[in-house]
N, C-alpha and C. Protein backbone atom coordinates (compact mmCIF):
# COMPACT_ATOMS: atom_id res chain seq x y z
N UNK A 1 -26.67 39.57 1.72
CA UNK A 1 -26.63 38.32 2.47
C UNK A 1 -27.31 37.21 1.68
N UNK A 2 -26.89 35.86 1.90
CA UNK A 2 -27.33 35.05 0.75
C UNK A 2 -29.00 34.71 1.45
N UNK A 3 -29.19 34.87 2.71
CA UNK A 3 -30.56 34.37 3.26
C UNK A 3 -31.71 34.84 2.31
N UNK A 4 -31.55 36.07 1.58
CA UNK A 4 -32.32 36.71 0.93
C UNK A 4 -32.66 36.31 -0.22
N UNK A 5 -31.42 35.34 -0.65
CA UNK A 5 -31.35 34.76 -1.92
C UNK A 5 -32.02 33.44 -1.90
N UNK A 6 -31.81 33.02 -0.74
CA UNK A 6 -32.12 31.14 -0.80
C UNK A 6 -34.19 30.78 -0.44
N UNK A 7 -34.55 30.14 -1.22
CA UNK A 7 -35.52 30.20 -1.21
C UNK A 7 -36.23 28.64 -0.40
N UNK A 8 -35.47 27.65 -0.41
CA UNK A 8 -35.66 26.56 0.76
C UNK A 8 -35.27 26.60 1.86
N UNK A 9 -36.89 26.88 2.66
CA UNK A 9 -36.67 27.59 4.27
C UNK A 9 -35.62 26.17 4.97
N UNK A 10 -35.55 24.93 4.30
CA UNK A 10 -34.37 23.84 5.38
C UNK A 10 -33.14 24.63 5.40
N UNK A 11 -32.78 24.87 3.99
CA UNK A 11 -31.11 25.16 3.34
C UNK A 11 -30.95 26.92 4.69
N UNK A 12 -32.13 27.51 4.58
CA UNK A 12 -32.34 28.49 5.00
C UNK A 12 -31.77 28.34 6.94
N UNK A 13 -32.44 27.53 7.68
CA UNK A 13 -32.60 27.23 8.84
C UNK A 13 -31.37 26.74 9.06
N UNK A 14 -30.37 26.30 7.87
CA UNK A 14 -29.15 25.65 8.00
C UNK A 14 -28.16 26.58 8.17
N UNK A 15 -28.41 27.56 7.50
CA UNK A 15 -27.33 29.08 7.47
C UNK A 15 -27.63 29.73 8.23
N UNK A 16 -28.55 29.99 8.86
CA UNK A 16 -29.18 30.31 10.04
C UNK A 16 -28.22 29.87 11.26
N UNK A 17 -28.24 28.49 11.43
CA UNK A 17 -27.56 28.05 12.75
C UNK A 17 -26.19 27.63 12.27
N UNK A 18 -25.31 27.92 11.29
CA UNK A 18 -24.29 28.42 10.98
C UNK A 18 -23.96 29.21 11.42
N UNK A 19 -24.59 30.24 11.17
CA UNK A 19 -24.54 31.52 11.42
C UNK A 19 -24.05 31.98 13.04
N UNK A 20 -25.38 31.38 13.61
CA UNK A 20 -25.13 31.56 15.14
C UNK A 20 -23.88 30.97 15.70
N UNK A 21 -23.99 29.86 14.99
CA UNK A 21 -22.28 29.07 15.83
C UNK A 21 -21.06 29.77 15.64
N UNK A 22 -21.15 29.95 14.17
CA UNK A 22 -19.51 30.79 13.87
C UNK A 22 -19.45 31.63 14.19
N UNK A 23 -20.58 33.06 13.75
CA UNK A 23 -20.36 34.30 13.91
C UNK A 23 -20.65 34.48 15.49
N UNK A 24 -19.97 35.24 15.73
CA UNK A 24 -20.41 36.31 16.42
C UNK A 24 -20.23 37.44 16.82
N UNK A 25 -21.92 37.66 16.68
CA UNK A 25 -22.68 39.18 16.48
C UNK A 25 -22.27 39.87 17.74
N UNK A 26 -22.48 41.20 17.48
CA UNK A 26 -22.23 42.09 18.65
C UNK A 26 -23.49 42.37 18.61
N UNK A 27 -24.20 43.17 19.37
CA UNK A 27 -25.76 43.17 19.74
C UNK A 27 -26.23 44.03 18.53
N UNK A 28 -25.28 44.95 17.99
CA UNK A 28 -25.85 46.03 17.09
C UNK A 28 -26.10 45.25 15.92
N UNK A 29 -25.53 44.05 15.47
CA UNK A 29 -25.49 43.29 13.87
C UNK A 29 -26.43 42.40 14.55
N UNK A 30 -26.61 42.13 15.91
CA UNK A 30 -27.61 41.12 15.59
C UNK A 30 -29.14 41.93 15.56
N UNK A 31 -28.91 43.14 16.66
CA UNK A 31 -30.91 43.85 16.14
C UNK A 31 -30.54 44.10 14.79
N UNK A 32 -29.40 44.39 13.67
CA UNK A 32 -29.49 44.31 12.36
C UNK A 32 -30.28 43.24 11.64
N UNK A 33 -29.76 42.64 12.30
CA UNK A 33 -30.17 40.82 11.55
C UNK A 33 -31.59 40.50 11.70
N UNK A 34 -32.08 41.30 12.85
CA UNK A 34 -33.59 40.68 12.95
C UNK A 34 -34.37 42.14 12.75
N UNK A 35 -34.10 42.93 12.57
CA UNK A 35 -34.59 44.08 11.75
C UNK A 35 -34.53 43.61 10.36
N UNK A 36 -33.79 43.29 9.58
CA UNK A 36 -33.58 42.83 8.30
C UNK A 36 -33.96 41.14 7.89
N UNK A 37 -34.35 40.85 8.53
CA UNK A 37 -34.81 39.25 8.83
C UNK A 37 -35.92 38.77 9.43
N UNK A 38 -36.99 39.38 10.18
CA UNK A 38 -37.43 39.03 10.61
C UNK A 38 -37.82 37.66 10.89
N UNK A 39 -38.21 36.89 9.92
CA UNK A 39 -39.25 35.83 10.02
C UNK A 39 -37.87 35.02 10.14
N UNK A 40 -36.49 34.88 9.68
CA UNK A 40 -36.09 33.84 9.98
C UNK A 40 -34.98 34.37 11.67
N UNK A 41 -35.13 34.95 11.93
CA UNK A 41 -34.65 35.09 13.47
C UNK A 41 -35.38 34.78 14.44
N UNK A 42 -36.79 34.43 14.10
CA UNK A 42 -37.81 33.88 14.66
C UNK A 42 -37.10 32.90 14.61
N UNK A 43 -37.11 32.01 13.73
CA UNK A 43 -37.07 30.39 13.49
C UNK A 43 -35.25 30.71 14.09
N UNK A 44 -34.68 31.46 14.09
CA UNK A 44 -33.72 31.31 15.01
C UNK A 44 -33.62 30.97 16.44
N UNK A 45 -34.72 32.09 16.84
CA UNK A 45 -35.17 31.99 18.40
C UNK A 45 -35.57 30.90 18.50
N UNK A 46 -36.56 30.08 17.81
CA UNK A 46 -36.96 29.16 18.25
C UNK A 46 -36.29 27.78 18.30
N UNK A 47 -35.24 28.04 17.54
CA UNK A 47 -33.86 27.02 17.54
C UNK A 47 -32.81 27.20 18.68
N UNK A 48 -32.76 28.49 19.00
CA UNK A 48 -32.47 28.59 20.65
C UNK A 48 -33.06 28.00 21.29
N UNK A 49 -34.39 27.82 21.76
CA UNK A 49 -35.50 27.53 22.90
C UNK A 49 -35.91 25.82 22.81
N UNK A 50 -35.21 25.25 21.47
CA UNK A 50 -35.16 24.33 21.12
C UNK A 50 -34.48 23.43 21.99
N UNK A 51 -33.23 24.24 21.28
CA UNK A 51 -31.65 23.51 21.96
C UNK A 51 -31.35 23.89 23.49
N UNK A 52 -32.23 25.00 24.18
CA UNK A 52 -32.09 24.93 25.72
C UNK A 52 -32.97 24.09 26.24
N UNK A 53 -34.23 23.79 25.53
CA UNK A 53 -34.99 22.76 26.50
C UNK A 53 -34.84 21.67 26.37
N UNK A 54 -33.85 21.20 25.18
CA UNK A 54 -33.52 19.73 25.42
C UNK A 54 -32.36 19.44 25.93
N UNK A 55 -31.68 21.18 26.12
CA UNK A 55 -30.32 20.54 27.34
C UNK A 55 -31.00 20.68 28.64
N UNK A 56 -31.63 21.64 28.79
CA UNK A 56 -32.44 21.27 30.02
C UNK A 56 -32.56 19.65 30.45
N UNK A 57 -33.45 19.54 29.40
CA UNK A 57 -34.08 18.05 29.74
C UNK A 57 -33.07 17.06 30.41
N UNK A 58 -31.96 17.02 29.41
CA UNK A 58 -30.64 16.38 29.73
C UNK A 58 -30.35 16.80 31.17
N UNK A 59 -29.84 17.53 31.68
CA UNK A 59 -29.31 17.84 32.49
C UNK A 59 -30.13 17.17 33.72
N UNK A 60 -31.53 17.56 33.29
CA UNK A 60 -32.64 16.85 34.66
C UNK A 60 -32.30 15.26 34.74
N UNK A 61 -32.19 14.91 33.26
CA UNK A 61 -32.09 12.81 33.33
C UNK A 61 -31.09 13.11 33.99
N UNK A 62 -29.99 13.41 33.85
CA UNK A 62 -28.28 13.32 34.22
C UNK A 62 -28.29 13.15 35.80
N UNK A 63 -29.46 14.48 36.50
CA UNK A 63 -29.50 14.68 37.48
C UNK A 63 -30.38 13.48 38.35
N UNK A 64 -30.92 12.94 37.52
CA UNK A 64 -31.70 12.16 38.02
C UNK A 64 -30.83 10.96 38.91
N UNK A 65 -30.41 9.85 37.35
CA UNK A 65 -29.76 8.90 37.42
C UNK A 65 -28.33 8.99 38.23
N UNK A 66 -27.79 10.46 38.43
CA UNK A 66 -26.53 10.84 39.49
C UNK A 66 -27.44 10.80 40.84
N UNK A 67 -28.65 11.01 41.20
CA UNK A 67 -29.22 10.50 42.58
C UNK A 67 -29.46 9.36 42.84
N UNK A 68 -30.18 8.95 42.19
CA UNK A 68 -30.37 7.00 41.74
C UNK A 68 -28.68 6.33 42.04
N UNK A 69 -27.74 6.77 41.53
CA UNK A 69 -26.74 6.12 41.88
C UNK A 69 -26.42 6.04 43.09
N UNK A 70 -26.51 7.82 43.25
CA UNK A 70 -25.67 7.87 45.18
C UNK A 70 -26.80 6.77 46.11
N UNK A 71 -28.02 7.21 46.10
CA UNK A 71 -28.74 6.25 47.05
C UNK A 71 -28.42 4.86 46.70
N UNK A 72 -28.21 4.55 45.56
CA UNK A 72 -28.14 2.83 45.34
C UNK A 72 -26.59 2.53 46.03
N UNK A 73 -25.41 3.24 45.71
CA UNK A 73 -24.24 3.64 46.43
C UNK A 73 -24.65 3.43 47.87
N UNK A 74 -25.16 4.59 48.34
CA UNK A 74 -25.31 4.73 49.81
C UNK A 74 -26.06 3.55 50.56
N UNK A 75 -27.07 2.75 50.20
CA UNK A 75 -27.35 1.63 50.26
C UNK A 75 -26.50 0.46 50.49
N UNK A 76 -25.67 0.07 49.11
CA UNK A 76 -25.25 -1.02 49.47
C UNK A 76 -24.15 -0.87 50.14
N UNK A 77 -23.39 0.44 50.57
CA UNK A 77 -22.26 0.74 51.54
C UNK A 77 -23.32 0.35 52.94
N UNK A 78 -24.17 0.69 53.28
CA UNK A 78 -24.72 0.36 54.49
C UNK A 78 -24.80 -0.80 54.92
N UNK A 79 -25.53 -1.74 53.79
CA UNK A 79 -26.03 -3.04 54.01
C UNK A 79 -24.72 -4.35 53.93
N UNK A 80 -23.49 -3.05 53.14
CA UNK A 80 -22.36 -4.93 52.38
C UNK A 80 -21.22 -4.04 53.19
N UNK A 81 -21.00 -3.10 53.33
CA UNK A 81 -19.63 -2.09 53.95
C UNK A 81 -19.05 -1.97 52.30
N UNK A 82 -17.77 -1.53 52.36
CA UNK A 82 -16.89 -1.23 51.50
C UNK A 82 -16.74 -1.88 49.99
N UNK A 83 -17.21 -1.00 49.16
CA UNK A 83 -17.41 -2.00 47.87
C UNK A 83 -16.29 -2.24 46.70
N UNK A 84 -16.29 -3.52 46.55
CA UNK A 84 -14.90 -3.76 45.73
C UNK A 84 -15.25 -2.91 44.30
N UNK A 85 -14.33 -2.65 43.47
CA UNK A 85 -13.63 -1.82 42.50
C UNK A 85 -14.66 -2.31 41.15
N UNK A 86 -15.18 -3.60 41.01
CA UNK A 86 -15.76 -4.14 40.02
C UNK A 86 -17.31 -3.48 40.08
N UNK A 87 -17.87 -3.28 41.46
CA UNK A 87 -18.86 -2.87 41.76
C UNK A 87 -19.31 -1.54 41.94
N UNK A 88 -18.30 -0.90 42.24
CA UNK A 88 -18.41 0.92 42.04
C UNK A 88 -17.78 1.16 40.68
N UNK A 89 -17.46 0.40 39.36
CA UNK A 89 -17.69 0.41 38.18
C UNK A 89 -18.89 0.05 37.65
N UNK A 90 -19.82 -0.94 38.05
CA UNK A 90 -20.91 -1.06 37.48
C UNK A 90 -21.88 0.07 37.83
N UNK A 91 -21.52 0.55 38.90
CA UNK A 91 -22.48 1.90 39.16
C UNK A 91 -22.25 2.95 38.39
N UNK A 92 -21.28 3.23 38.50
CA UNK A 92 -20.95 4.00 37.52
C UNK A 92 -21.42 3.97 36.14
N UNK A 93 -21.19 2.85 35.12
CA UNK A 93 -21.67 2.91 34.05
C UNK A 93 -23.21 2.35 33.94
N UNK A 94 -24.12 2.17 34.95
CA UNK A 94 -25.34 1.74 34.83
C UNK A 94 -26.30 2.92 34.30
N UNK A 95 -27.04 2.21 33.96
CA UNK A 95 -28.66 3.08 33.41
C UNK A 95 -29.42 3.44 34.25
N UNK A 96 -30.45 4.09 34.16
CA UNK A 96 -31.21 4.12 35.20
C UNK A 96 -32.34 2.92 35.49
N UNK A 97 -32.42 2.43 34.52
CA UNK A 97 -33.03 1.28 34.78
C UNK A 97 -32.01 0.31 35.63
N UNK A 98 -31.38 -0.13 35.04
CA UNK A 98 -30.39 -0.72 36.01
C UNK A 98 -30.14 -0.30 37.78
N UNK A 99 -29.66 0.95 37.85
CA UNK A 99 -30.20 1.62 38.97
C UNK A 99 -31.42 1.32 40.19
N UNK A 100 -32.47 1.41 39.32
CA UNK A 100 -33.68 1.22 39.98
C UNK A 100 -33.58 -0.34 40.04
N UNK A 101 -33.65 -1.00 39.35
CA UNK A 101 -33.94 -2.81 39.75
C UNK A 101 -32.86 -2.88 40.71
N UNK A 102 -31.52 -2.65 40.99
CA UNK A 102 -30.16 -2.52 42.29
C UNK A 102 -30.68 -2.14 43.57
N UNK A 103 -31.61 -1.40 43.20
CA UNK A 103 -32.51 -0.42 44.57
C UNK A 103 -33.40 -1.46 45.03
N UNK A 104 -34.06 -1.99 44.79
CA UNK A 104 -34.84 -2.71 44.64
C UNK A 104 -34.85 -4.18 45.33
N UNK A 105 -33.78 -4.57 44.98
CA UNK A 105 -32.67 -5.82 45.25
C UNK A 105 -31.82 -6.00 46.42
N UNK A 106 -31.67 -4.40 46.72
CA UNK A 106 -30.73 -3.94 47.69
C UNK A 106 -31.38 -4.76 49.22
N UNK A 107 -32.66 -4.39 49.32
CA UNK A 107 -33.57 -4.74 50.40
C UNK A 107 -33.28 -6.16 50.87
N UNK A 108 -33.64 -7.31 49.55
CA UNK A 108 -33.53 -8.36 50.18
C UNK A 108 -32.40 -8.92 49.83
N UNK A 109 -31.49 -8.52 49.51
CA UNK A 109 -30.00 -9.26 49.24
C UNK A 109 -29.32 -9.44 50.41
N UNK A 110 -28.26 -10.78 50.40
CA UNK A 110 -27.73 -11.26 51.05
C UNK A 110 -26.23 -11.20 50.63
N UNK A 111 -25.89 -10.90 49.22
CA UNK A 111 -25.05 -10.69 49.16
C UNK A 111 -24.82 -9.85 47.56
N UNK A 112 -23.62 -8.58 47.00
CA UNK A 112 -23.79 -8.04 46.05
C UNK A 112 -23.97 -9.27 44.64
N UNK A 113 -23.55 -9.79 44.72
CA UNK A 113 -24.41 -10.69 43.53
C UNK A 113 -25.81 -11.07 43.58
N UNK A 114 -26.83 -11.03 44.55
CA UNK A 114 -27.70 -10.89 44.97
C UNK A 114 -28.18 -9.67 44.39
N UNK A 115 -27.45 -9.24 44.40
CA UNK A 115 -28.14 -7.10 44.01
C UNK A 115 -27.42 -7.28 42.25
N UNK A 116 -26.78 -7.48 41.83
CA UNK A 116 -26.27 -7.03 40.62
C UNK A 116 -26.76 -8.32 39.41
N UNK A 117 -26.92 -9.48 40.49
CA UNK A 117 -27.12 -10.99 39.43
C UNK A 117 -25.82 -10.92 38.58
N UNK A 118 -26.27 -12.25 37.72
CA UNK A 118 -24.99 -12.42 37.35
C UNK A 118 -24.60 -11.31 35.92
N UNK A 119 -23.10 -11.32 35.92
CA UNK A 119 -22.59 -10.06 34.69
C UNK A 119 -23.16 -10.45 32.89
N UNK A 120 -23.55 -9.89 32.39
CA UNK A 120 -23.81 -10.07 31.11
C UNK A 120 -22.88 -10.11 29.96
């Protein structure tokens, strides 16, 4: 295997997660791989635990700003009734910042330009 050969642990960490993407191991080649590898199936694992806690992370913002919407949604359906097509597009593509200042706005507005101000 060339891992044995390459002596820059980057170039190393690179064939590594090559590795994982293309191949795949059946369980017996992979306890091979970390029987015969140790130290860099570590830095494998830890490139797993890497890439799950920052989809984690993702998934929590995602989850976030998809609640932030519905309440800002559910809001101004209460306060304006039925919202024209321009306005359940800006929700849609808003930030969460954006989001939160809409929430915010929602309270004392009189009317959705009131809540959204003017378009940029």
């Amino acid at each position: 295997m060339a891992l044995a050969l390459e002596s820059d642990q980057d170039r190393r960490l690179k064939y590594l997660e090559f590795i994982d993407m293309y191949a795949e191991l059946t369980d017996n080649e992979r306890q091979e791989f970390e029987r015969m590898y140790p130290e860099e199936s570590k830095a494998m694992a830890g490139g797993f635990q890497r890439a799950r806690d920052e989809g984690m992370q993702q998934g929590i913002e995602q989850g976030r700003v998809e609640g932030e919407r519905a309440v800002v949604e559910r809001l101004l359906l209460r306060r304006f009734g039925a919202l024209p097509r321009s306005a359940s597009e800006r929700l849609v593509g808003a930030s969460m910042a954006e989001l939160e200042r809409w929430a915010d706005r929602v309270l004392e507005a009189k009317s959705l330009d009131d809540v959204f101000g003017p378009r940029r």
